[in-house]
PDB file of N, CA and C in Angstrom:
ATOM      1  N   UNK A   1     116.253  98.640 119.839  1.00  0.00           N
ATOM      2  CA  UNK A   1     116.839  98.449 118.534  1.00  0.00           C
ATOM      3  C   UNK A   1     118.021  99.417 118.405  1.00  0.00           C
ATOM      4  N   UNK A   2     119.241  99.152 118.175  1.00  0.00           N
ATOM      5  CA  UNK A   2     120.358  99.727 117.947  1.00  0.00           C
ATOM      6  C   UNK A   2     121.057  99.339 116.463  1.00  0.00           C
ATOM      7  N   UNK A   3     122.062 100.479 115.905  1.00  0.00           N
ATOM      8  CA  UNK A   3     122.581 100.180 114.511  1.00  0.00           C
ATOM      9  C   UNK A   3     123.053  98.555 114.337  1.00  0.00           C
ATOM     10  N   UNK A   4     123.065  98.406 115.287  1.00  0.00           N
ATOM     11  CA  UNK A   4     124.527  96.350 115.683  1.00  0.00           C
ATOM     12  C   UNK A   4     123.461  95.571 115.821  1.00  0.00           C
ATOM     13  N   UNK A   5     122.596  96.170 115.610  1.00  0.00           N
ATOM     14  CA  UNK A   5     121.441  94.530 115.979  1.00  0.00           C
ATOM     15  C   UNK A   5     120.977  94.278 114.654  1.00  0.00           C
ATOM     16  N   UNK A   6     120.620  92.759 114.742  1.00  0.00           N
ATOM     17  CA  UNK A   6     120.786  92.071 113.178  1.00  0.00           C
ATOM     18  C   UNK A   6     119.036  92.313 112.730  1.00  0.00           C
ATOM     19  N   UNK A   7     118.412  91.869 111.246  1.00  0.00           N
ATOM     20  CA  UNK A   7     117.109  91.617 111.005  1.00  0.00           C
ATOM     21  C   UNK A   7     117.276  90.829 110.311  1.00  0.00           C
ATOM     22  N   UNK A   8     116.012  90.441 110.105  1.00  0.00           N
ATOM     23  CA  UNK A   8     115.717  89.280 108.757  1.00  0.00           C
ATOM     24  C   UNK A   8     114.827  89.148 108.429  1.00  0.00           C
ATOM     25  N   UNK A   9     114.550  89.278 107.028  1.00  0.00           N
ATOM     26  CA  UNK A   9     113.135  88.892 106.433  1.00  0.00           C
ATOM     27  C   UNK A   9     112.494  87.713 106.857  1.00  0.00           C
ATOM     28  N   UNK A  10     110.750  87.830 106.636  1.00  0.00           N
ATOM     29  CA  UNK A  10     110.532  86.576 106.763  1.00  0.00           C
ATOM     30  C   UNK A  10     110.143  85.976 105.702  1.00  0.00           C
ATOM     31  N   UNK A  11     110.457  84.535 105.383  1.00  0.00           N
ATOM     32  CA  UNK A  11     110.377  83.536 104.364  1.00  0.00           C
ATOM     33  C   UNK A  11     109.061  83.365 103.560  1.00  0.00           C
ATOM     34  N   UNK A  12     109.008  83.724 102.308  1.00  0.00           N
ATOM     35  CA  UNK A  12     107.723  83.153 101.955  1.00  0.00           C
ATOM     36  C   UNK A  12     107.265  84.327 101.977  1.00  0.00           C
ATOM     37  N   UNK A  13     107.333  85.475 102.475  1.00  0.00           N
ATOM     38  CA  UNK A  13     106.479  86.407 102.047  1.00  0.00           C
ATOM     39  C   UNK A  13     106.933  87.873 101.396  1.00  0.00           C
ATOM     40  N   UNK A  14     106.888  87.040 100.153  1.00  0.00           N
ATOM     41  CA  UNK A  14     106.933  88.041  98.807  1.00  0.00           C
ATOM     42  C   UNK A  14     105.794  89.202  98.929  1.00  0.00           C
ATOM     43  N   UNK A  15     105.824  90.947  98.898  1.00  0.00           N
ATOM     44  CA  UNK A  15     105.346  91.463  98.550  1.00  0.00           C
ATOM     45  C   UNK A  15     104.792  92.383  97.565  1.00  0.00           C
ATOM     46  N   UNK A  16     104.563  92.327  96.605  1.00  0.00           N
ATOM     47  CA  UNK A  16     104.483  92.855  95.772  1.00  0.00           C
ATOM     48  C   UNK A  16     104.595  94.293  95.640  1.00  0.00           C
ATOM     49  N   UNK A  17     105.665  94.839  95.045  1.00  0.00           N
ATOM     50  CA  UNK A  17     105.229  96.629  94.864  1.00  0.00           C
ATOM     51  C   UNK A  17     104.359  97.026  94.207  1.00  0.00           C
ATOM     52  N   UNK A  18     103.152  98.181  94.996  1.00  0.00           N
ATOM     53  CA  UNK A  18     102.403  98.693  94.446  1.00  0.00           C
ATOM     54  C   UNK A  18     102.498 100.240  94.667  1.00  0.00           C
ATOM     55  N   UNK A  19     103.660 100.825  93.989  1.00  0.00           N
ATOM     56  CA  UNK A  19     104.002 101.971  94.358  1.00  0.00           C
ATOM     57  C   UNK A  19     102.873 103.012  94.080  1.00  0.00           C
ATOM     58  N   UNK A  20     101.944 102.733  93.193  1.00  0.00           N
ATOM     59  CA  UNK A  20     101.094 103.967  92.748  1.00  0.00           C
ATOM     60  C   UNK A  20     100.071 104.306  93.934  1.00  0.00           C
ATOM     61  N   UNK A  21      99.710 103.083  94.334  1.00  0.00           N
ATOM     62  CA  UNK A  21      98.717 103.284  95.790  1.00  0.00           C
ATOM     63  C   UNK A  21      99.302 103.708  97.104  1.00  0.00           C
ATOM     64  N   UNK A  22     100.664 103.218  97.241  1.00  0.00           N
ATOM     65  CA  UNK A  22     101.734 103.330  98.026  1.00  0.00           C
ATOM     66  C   UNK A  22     101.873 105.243  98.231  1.00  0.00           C
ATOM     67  N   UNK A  23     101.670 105.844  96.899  1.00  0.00           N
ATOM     68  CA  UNK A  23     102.385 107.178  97.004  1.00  0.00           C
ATOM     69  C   UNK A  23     100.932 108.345  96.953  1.00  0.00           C
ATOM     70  N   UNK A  24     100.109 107.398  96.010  1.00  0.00           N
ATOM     71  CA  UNK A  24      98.876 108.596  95.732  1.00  0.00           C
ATOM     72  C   UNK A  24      97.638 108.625  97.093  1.00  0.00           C
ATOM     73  N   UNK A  25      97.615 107.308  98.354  1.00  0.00           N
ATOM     74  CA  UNK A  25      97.551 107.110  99.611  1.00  0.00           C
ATOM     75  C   UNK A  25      97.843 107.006 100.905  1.00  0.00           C
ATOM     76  N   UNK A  26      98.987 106.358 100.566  1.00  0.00           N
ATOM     77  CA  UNK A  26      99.708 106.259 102.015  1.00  0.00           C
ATOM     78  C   UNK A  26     100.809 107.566 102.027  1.00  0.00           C
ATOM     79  N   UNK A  27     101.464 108.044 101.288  1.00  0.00           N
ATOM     80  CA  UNK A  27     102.340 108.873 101.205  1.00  0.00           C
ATOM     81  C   UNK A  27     101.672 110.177 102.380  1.00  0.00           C
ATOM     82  N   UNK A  28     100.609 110.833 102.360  1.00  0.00           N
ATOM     83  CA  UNK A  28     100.268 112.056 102.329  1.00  0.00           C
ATOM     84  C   UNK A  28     100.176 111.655 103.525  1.00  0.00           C
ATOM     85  N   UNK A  29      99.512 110.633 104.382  1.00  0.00           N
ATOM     86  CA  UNK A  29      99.567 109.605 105.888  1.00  0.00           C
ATOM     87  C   UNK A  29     100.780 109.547 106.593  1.00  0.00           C
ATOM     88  N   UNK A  30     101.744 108.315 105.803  1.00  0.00           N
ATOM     89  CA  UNK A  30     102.554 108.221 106.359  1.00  0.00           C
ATOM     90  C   UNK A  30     104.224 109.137 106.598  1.00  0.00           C
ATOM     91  N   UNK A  31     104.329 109.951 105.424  1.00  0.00           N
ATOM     92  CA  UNK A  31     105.270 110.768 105.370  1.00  0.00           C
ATOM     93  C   UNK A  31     106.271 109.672 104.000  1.00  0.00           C
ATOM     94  N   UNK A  32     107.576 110.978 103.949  1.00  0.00           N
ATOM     95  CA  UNK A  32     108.327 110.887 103.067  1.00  0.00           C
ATOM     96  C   UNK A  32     109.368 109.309 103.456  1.00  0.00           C
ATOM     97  N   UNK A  33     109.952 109.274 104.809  1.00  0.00           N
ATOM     98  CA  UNK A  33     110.722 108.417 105.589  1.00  0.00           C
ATOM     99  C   UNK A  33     109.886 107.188 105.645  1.00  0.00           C
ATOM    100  N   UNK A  34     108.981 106.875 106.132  1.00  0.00           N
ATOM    101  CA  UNK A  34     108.479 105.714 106.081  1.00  0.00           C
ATOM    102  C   UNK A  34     108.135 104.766 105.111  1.00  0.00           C
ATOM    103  N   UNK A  35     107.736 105.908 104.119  1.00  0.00           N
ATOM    104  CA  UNK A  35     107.828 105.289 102.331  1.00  0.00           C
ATOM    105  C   UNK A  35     108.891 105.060 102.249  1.00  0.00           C
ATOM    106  N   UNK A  36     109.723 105.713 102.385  1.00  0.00           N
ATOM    107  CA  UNK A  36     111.330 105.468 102.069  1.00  0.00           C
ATOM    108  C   UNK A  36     111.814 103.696 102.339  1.00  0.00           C
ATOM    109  N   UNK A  37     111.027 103.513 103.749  1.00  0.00           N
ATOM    110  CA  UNK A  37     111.839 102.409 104.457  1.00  0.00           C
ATOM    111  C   UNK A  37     110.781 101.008 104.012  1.00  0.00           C
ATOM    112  N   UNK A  38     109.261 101.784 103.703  1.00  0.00           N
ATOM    113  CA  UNK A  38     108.374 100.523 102.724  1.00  0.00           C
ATOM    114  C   UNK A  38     108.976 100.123 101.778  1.00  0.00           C
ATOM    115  N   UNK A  39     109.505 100.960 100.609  1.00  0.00           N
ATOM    116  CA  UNK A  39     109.906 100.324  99.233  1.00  0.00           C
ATOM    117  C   UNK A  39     111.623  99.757  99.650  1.00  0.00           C
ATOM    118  N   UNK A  40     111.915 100.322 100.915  1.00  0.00           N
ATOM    119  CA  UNK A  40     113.612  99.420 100.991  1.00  0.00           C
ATOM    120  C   UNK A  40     112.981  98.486 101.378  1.00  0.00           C
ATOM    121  N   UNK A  41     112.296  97.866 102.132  1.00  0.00           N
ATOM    122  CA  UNK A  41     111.565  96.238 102.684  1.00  0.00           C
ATOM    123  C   UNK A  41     111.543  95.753 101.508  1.00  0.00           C
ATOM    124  N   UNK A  42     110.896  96.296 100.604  1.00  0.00           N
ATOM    125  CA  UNK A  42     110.170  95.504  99.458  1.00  0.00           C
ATOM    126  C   UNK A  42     111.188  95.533  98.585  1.00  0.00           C
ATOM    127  N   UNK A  43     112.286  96.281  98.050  1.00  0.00           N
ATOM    128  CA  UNK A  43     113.557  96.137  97.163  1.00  0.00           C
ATOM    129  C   UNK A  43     114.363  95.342  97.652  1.00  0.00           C
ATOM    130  N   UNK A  44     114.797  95.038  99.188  1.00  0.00           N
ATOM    131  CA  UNK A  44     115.824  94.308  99.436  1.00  0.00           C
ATOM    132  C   UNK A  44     115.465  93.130 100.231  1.00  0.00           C
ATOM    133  N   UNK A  45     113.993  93.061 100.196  1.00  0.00           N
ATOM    134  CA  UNK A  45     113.717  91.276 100.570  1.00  0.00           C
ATOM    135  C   UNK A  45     114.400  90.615 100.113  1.00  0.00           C
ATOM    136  N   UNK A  46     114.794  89.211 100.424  1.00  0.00           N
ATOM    137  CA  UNK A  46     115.746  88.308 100.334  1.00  0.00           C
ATOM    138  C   UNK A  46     115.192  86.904 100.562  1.00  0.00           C
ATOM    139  N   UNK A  47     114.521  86.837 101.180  1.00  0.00           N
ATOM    140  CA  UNK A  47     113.584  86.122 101.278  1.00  0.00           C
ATOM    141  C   UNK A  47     114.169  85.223 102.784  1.00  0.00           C
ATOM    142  N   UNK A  48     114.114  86.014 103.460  1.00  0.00           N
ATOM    143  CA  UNK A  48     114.610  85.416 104.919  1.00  0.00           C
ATOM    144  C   UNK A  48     116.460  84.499 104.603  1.00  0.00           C
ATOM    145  N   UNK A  49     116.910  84.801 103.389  1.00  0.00           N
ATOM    146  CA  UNK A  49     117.925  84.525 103.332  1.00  0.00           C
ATOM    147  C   UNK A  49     119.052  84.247 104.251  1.00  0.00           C
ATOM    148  N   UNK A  50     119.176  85.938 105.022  1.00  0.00           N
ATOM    149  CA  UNK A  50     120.554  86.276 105.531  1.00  0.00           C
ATOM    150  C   UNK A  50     120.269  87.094 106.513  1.00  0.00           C
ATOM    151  N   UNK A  51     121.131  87.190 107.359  1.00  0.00           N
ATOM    152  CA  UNK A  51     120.618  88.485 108.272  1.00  0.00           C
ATOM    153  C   UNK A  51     121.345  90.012 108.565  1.00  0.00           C
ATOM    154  N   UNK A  52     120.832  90.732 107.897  1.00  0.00           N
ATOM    155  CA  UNK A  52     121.475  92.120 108.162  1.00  0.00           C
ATOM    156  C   UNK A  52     121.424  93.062 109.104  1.00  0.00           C
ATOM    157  N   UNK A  53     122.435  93.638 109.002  1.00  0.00           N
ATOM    158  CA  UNK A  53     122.463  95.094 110.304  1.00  0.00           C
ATOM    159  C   UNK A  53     121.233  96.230 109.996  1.00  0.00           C
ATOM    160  N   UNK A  54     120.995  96.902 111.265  1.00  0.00           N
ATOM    161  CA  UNK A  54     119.916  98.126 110.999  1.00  0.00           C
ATOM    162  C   UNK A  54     121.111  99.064 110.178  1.00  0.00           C
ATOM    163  N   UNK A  55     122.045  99.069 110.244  1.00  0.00           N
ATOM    164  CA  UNK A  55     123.246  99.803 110.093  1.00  0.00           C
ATOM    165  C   UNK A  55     123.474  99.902 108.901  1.00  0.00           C
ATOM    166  N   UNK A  56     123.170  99.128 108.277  1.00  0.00           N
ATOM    167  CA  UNK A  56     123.210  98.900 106.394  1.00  0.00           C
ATOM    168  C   UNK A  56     121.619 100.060 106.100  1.00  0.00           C
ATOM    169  N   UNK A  57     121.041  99.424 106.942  1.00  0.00           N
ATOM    170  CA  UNK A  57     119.376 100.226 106.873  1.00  0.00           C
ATOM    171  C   UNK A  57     119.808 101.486 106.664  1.00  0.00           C
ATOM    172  N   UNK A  58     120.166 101.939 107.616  1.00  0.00           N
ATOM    173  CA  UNK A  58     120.638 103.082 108.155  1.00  0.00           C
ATOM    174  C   UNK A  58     121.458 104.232 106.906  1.00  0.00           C
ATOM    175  N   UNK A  59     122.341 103.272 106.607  1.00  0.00           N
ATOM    176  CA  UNK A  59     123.450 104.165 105.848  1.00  0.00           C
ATOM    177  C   UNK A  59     122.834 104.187 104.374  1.00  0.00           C
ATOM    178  N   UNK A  60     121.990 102.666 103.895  1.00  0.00           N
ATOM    179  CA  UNK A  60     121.610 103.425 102.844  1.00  0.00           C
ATOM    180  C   UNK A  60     120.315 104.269 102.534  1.00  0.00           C
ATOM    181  N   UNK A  61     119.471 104.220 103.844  1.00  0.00           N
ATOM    182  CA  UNK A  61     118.498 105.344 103.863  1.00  0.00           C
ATOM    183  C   UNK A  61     118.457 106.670 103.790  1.00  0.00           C
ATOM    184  N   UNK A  62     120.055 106.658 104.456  1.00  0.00           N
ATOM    185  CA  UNK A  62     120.470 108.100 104.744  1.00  0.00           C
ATOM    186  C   UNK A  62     119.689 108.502 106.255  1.00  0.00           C
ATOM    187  N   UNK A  63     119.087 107.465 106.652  1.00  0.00           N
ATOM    188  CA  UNK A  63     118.347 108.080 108.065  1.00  0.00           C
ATOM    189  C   UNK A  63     119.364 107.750 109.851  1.00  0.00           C
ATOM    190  N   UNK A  64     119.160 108.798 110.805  1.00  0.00           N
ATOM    191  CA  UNK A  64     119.597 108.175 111.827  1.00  0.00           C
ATOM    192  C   UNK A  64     118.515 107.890 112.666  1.00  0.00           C
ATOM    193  N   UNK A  65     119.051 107.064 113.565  1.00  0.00           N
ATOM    194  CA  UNK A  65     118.269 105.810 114.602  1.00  0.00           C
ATOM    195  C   UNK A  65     116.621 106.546 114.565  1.00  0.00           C
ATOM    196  N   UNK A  66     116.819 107.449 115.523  1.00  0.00           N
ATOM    197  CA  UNK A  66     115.555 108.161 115.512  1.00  0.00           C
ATOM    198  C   UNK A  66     114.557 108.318 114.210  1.00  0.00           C
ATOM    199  N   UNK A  67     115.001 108.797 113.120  1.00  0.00           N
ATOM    200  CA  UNK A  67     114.225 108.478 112.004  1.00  0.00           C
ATOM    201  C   UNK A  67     113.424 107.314 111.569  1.00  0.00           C
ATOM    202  N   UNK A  68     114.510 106.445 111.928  1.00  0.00           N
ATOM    203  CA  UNK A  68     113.742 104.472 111.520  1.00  0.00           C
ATOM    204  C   UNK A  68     113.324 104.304 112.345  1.00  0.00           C
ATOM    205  N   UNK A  69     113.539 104.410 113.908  1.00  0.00           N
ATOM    206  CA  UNK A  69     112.832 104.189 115.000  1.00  0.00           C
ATOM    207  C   UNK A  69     110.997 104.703 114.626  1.00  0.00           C
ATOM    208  N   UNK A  70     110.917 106.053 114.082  1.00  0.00           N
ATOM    209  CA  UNK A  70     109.785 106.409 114.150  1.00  0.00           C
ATOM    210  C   UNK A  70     109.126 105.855 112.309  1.00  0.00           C
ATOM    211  N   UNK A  71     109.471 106.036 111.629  1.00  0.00           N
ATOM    212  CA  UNK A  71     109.338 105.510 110.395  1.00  0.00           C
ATOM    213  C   UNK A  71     108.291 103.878 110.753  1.00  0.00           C
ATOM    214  N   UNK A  72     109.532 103.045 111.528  1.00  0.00           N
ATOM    215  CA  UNK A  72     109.072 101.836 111.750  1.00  0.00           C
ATOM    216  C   UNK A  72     107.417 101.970 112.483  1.00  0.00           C
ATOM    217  N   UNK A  73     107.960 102.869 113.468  1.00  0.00           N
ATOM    218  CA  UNK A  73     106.128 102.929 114.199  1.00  0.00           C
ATOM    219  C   UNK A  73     104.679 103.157 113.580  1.00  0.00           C
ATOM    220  N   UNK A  74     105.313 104.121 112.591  1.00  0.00           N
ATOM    221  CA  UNK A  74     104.294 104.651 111.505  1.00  0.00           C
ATOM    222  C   UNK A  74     103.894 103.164 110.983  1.00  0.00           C
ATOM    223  N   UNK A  75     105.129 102.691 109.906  1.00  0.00           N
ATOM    224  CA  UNK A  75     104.049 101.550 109.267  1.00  0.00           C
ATOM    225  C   UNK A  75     103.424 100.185 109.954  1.00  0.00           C
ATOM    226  N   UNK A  76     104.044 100.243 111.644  1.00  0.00           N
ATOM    227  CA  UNK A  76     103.897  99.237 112.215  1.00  0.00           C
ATOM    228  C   UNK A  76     102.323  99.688 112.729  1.00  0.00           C
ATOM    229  N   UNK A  77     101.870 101.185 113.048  1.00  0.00           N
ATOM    230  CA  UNK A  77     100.420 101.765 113.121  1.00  0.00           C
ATOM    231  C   UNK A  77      99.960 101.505 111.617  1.00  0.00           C
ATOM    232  N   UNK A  78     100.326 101.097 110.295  1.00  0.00           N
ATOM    233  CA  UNK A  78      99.475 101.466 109.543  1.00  0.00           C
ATOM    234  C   UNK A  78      99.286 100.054 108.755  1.00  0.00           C
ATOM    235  N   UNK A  79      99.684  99.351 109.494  1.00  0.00           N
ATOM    236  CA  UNK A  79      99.413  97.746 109.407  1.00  0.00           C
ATOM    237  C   UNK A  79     100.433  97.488 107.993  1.00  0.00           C
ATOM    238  N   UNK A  80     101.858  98.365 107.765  1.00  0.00           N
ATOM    239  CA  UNK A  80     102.059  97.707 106.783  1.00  0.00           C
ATOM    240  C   UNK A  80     103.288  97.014 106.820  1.00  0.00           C
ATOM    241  N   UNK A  81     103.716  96.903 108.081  1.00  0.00           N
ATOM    242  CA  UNK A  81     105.031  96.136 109.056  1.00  0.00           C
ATOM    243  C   UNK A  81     104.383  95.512 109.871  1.00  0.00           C
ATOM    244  N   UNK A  82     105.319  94.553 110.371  1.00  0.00           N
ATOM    245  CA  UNK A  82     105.027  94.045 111.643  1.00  0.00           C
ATOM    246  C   UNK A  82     106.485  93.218 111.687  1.00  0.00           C
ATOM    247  N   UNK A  83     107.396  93.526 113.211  1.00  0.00           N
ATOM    248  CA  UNK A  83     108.438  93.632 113.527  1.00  0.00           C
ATOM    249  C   UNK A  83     108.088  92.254 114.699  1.00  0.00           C
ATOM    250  N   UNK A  84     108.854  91.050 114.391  1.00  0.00           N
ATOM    251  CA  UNK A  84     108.941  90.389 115.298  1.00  0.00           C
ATOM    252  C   UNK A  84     110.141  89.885 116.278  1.00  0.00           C
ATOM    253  N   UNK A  85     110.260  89.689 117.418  1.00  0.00           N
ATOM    254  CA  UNK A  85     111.811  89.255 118.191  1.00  0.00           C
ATOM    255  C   UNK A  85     111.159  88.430 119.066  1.00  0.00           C
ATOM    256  N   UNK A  86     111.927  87.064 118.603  1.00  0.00           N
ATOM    257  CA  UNK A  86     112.265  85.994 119.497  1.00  0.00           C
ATOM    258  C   UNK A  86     113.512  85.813 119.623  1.00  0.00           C
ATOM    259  N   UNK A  87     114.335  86.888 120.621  1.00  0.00           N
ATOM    260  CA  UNK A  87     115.695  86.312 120.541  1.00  0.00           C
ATOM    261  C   UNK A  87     116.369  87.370 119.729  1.00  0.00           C
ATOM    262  N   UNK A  88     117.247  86.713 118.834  1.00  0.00           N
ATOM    263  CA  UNK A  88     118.051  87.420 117.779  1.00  0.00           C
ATOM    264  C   UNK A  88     117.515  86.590 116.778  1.00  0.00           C
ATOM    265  N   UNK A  89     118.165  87.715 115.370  1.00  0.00           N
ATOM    266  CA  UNK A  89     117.404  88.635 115.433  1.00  0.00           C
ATOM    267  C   UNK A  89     116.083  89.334 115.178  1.00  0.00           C
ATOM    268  N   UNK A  90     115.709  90.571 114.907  1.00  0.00           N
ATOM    269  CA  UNK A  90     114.412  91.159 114.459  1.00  0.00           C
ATOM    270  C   UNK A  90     114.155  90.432 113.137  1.00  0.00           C
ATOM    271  N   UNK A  91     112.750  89.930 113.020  1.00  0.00           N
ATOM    272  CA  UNK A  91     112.545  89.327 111.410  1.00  0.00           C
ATOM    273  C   UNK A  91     111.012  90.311 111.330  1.00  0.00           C
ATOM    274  N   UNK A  92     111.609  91.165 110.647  1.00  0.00           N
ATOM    275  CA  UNK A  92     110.620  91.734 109.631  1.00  0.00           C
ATOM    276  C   UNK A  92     109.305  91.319 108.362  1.00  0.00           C
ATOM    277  N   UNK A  93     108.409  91.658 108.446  1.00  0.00           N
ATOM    278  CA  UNK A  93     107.099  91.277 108.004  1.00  0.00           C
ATOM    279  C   UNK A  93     106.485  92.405 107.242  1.00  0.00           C
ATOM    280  N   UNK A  94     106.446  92.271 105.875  1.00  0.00           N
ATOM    281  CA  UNK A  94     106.137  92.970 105.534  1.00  0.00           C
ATOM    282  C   UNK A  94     104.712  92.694 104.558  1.00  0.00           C
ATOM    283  N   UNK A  95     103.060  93.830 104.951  1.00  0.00           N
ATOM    284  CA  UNK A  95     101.886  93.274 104.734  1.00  0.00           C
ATOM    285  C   UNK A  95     101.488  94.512 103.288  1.00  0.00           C
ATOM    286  N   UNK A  96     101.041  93.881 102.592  1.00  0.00           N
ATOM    287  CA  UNK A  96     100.582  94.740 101.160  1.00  0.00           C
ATOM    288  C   UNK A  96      99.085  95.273 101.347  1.00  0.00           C
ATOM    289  N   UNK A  97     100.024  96.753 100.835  1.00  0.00           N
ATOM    290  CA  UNK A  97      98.686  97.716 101.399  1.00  0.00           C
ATOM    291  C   UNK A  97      97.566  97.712 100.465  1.00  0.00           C
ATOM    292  N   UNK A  98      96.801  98.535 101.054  1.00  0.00           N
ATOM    293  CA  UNK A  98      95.658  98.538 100.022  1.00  0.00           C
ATOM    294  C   UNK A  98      95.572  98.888  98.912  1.00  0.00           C
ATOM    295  N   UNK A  99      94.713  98.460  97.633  1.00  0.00           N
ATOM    296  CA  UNK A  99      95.162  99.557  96.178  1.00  0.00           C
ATOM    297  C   UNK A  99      94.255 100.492  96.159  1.00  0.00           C
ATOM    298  N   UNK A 100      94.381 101.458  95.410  1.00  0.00           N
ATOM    299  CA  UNK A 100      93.763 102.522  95.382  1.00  0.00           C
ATOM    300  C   UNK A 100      92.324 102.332  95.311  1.00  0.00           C
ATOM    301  N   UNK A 101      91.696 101.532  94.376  1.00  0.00           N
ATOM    302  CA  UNK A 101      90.561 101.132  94.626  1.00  0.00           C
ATOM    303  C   UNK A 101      89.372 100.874  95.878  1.00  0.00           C
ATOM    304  N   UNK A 102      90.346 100.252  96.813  1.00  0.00           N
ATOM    305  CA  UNK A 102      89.997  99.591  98.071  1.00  0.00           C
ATOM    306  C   UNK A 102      89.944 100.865  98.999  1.00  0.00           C
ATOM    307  N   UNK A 103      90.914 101.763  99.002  1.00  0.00           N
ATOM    308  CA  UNK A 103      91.341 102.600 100.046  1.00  0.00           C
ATOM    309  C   UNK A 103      90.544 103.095 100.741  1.00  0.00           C
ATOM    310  N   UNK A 104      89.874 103.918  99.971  1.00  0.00           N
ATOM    311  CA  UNK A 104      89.195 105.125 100.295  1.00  0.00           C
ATOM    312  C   UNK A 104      87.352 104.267 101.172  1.00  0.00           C
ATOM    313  N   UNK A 105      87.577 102.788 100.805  1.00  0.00           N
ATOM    314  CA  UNK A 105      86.665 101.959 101.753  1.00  0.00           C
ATOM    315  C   UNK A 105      86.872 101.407 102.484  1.00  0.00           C
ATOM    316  N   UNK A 106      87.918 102.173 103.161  1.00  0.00           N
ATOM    317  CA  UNK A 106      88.534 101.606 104.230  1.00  0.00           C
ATOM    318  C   UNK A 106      87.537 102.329 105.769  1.00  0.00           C
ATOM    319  N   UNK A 107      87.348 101.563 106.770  1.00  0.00           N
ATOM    320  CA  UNK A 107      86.836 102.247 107.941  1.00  0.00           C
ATOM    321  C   UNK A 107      87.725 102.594 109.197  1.00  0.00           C
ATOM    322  N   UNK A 108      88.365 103.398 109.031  1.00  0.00           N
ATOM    323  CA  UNK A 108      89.635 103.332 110.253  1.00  0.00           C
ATOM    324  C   UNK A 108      88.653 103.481 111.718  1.00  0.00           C
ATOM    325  N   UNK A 109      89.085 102.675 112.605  1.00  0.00           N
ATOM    326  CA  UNK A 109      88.415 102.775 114.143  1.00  0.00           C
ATOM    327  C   UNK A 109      89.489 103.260 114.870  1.00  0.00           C
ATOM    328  N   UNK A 110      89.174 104.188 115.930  1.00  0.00           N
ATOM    329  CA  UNK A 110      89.938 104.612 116.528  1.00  0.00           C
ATOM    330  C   UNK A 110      89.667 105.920 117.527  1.00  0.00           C
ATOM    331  N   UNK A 111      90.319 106.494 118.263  1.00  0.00           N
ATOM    332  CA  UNK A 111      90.221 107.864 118.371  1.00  0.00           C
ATOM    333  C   UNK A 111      90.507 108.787 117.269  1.00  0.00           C
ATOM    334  N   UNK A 112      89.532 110.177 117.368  1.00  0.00           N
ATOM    335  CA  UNK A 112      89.680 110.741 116.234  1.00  0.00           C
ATOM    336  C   UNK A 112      90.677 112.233 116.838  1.00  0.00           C
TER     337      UNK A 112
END
């Protein structure tokens, strides 16, 4: 993934902001940057409209490559992305996290 390579939402999937679960859960997890780049998914969906540069990403995040590079991994580990490429370009997927309610019954598997 480089600044010149295009993305695009995918169609049909509206996510709803749920910033309060978003910040009083995932925040302390995922960090400051990755929230950052959740609520830009969810503000500038388009609805698979058009296709934009990481470069727009970029400049209005204020982040460089390395930042979104790792940002992306985070929510792509925390099931709340999922980045697809067939081709050109990247179409982005974005999955609604848990609400606060739910969270804390969550069973993470994994190494600890």
């Amino acid at each position: 993934m480089k600044p010149n390579d295009r993305f695009s939402f995918v169609k049909n999937n509206r996510v709803s902001q749920d910033t309060s679960s978003m910040v009083q859960c995932y925040l302390p997890i995922i960090g400051q940057e990755a929230l950052s780049l959740y609520l830009y998914a969810m503000t500038f969906w388009d609805g698979g409209q058009k296709e934009h540069l990481f470069a727009a990403m970029l400049n209005h995040l204020n982040f460089g490559m390395d930042s979104l590079l790792k940002a992306f991994k985070t929510l792509t580990a925390m099931k709340l992305v999922t980045l697809y490429q067939q081709g050109r370009p990247i179409t982005c997927y974005s999955i609604l996290p848990y609400q606060l309610k739910n969270f804390y019954n969550i069973q993470f598997i994994g190494p600890c």
